[in-house]
N, C-alpha and C. Protein backbone atom coordinates (compact mmCIF):
# COMPACT_ATOMS: atom_id res chain seq x y z
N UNK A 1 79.64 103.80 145.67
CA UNK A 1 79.08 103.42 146.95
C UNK A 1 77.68 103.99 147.06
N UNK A 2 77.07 103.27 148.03
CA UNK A 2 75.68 103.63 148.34
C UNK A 2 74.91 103.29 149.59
N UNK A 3 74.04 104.00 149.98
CA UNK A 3 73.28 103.27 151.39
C UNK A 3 73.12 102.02 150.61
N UNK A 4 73.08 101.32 152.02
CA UNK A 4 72.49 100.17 152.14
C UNK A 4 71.28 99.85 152.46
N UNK A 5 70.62 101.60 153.21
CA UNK A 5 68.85 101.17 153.28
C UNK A 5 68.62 102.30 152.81
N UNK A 6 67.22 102.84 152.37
CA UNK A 6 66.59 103.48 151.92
C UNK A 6 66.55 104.46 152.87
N UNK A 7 66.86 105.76 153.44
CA UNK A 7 66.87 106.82 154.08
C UNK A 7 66.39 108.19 153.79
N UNK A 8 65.08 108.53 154.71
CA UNK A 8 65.04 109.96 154.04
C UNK A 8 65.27 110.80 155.52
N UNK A 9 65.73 112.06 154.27
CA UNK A 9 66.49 113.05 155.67
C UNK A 9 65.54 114.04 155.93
N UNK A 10 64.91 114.76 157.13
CA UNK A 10 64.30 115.68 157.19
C UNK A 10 64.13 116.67 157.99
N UNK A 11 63.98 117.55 158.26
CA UNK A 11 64.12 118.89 159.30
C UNK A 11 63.10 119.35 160.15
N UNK A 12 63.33 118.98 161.61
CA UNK A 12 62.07 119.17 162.20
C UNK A 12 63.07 120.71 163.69
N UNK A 13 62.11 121.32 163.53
CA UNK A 13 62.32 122.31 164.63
C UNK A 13 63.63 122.59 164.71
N UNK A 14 64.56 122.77 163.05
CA UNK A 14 66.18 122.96 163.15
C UNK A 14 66.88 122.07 163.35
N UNK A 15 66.28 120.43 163.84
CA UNK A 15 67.37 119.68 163.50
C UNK A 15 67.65 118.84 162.61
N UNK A 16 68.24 118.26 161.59
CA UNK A 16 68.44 117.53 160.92
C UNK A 16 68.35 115.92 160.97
N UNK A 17 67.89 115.42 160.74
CA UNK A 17 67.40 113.88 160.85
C UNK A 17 67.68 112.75 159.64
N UNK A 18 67.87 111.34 159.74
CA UNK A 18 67.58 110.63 158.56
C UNK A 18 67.18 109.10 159.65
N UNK A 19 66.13 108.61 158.64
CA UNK A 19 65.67 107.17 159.57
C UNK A 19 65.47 106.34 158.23
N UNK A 20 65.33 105.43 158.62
CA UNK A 20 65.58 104.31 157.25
C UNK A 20 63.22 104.53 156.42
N UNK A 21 63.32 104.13 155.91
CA UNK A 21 61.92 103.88 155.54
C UNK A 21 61.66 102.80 154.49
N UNK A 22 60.54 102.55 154.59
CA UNK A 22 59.88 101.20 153.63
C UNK A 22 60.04 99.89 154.24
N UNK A 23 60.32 99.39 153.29
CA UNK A 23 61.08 97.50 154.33
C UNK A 23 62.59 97.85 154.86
N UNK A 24 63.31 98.83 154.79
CA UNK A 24 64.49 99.05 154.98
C UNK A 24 64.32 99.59 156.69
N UNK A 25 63.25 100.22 157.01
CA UNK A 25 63.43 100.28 158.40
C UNK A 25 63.49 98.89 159.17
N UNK A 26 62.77 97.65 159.18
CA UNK A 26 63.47 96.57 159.95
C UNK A 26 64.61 96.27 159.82
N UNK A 27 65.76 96.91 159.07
CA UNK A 27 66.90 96.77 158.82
C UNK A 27 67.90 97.79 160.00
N UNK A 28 67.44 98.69 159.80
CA UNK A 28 67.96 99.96 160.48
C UNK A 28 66.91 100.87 161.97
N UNK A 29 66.93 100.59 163.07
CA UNK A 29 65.69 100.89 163.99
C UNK A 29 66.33 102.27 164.59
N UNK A 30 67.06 103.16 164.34
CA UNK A 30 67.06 104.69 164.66
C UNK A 30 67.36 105.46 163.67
N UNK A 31 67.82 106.47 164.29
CA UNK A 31 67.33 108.01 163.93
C UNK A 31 69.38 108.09 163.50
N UNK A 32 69.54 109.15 162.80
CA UNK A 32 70.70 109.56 162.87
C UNK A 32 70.88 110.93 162.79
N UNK A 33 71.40 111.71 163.42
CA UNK A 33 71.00 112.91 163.84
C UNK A 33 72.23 113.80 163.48
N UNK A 34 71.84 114.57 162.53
CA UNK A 34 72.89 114.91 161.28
C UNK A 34 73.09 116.71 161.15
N UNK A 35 74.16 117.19 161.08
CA UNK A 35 74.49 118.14 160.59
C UNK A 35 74.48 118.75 159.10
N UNK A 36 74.42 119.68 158.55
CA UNK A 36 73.99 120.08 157.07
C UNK A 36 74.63 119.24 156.08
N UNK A 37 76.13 119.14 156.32
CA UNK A 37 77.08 118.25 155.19
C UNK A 37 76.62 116.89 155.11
N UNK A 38 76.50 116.05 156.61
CA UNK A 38 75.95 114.86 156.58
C UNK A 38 74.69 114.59 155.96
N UNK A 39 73.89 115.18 156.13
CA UNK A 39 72.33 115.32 155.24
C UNK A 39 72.92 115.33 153.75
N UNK A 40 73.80 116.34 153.54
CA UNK A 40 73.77 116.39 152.26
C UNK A 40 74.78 114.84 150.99
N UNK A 41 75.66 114.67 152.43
CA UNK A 41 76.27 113.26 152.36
C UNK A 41 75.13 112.29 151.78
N UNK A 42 74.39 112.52 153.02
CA UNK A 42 73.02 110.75 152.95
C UNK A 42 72.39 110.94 151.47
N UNK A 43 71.84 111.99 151.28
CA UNK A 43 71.16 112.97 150.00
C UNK A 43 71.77 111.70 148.66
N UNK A 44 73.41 112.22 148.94
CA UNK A 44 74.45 112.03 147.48
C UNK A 44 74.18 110.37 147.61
N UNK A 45 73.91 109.61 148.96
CA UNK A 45 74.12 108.29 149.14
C UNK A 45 73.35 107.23 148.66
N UNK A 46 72.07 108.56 148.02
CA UNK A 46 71.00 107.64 148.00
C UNK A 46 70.94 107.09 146.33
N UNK A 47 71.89 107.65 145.75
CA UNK A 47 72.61 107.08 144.26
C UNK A 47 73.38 106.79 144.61
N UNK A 48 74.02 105.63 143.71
CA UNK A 48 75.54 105.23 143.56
C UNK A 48 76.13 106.41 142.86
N UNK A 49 77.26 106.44 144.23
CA UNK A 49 78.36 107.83 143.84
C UNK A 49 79.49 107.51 144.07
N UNK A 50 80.85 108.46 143.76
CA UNK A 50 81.82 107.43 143.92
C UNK A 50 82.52 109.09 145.38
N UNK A 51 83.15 108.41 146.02
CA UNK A 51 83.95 109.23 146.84
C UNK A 51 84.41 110.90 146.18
N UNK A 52 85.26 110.93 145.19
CA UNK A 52 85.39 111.93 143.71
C UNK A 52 84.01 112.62 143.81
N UNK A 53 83.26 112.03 143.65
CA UNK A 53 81.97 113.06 143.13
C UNK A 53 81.60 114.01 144.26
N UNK A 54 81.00 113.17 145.45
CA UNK A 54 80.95 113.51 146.83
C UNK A 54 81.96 114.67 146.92
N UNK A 55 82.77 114.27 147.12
CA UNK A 55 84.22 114.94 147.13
C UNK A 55 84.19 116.66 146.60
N UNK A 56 84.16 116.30 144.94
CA UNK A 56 83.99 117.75 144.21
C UNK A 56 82.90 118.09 144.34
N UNK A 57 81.76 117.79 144.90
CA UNK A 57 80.47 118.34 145.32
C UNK A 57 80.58 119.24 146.57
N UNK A 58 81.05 118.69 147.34
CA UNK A 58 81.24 119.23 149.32
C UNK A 58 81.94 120.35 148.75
N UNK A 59 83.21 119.98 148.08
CA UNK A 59 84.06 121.47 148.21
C UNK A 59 83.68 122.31 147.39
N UNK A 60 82.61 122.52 146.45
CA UNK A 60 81.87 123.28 145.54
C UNK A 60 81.01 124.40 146.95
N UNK A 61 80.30 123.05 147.46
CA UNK A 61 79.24 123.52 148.11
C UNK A 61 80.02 124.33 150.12
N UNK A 62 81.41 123.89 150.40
CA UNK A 62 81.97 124.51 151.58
C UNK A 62 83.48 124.86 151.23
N UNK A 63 82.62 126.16 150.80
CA UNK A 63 84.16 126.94 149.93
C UNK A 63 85.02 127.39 151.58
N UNK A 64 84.89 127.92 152.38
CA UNK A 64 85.71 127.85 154.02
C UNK A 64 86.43 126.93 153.98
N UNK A 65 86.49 125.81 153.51
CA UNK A 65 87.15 124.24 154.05
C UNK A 65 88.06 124.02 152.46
N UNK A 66 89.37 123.50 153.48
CA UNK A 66 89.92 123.49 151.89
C UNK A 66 89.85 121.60 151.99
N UNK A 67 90.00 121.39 150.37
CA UNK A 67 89.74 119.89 150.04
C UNK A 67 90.03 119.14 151.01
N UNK A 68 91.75 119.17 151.46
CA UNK A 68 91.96 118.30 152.42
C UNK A 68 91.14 118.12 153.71
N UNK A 69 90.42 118.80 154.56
CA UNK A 69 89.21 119.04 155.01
C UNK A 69 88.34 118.53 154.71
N UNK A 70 87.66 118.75 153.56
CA UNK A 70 86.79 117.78 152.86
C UNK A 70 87.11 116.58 153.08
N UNK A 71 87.97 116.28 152.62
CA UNK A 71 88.22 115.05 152.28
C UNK A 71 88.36 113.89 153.86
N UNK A 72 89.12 114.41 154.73
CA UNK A 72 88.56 113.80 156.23
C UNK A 72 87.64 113.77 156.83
N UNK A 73 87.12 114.86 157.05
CA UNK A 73 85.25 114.45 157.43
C UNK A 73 84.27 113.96 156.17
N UNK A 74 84.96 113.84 155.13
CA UNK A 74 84.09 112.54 153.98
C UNK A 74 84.46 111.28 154.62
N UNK A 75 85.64 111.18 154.72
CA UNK A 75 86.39 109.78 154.89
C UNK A 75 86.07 109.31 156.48
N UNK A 76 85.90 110.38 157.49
CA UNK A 76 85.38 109.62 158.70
C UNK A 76 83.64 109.37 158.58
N UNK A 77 83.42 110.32 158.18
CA UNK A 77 81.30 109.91 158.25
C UNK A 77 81.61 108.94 157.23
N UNK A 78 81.90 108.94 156.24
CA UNK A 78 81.82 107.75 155.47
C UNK A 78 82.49 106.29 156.09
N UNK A 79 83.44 106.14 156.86
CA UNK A 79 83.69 104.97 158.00
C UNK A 79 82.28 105.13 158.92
N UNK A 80 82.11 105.66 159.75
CA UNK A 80 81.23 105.37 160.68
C UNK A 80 79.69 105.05 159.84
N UNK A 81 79.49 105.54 158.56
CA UNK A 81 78.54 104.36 158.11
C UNK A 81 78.40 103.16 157.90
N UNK A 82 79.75 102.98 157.70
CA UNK A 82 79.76 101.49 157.01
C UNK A 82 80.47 100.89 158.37
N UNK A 83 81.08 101.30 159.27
CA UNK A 83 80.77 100.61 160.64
C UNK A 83 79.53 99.71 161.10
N UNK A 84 78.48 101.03 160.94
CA UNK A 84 77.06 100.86 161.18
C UNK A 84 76.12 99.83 160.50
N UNK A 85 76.76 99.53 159.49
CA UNK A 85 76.15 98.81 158.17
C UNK A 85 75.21 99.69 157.45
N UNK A 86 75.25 101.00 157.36
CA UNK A 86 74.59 101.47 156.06
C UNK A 86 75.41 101.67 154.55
N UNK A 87 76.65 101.01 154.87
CA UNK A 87 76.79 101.80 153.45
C UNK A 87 77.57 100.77 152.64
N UNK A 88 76.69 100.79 151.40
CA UNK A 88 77.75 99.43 150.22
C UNK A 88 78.96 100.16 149.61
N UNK A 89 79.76 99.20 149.25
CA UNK A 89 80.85 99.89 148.05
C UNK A 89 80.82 98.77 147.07
């Protein structure tokens, strides 16, 4: 899976951000206003990755949270993208 637009994420005054850019912003016209994992979600999104990778990446990177954890807030931000239409499989 992968975005569907071109997104860069960036940090202004502590908060976390991603907005589409290039020709991909007439596609996408806001802001998405993101917490550290989600940034690091959009980050992994911007290659084709498969759920697995994502997956053993998060729980590498949020040793507090056990997989199953992981694995639901992957599986809901990852729905509410592709709700949104950012995200291919």
């Amino acid at each position: 899976m992968k975005l569907a637009v071109e997104m860069a994420v960036m940090e202004v005054d502590g908060e976390i951000s991603a907005v589409a850019v290039g020709g991909d912003s007439a596609k996408f016209h806001g802001m998405l206003r993101l917490n550290q994992s989600a940034a690091d979600i959009i980050r992994m999104l911007a290659d084709d990755t498969t759920f697995e990778q994502m997956h053993r990446t998060l729980c590498e990177a949020y040793t507090d949270s056990t997989p199953d954890e992981v694995a639901g807030l992957l599986s809901d931000f990852l729905a509410q993208l592709k709700k949104e239409g950012l995200l291919t499989e």
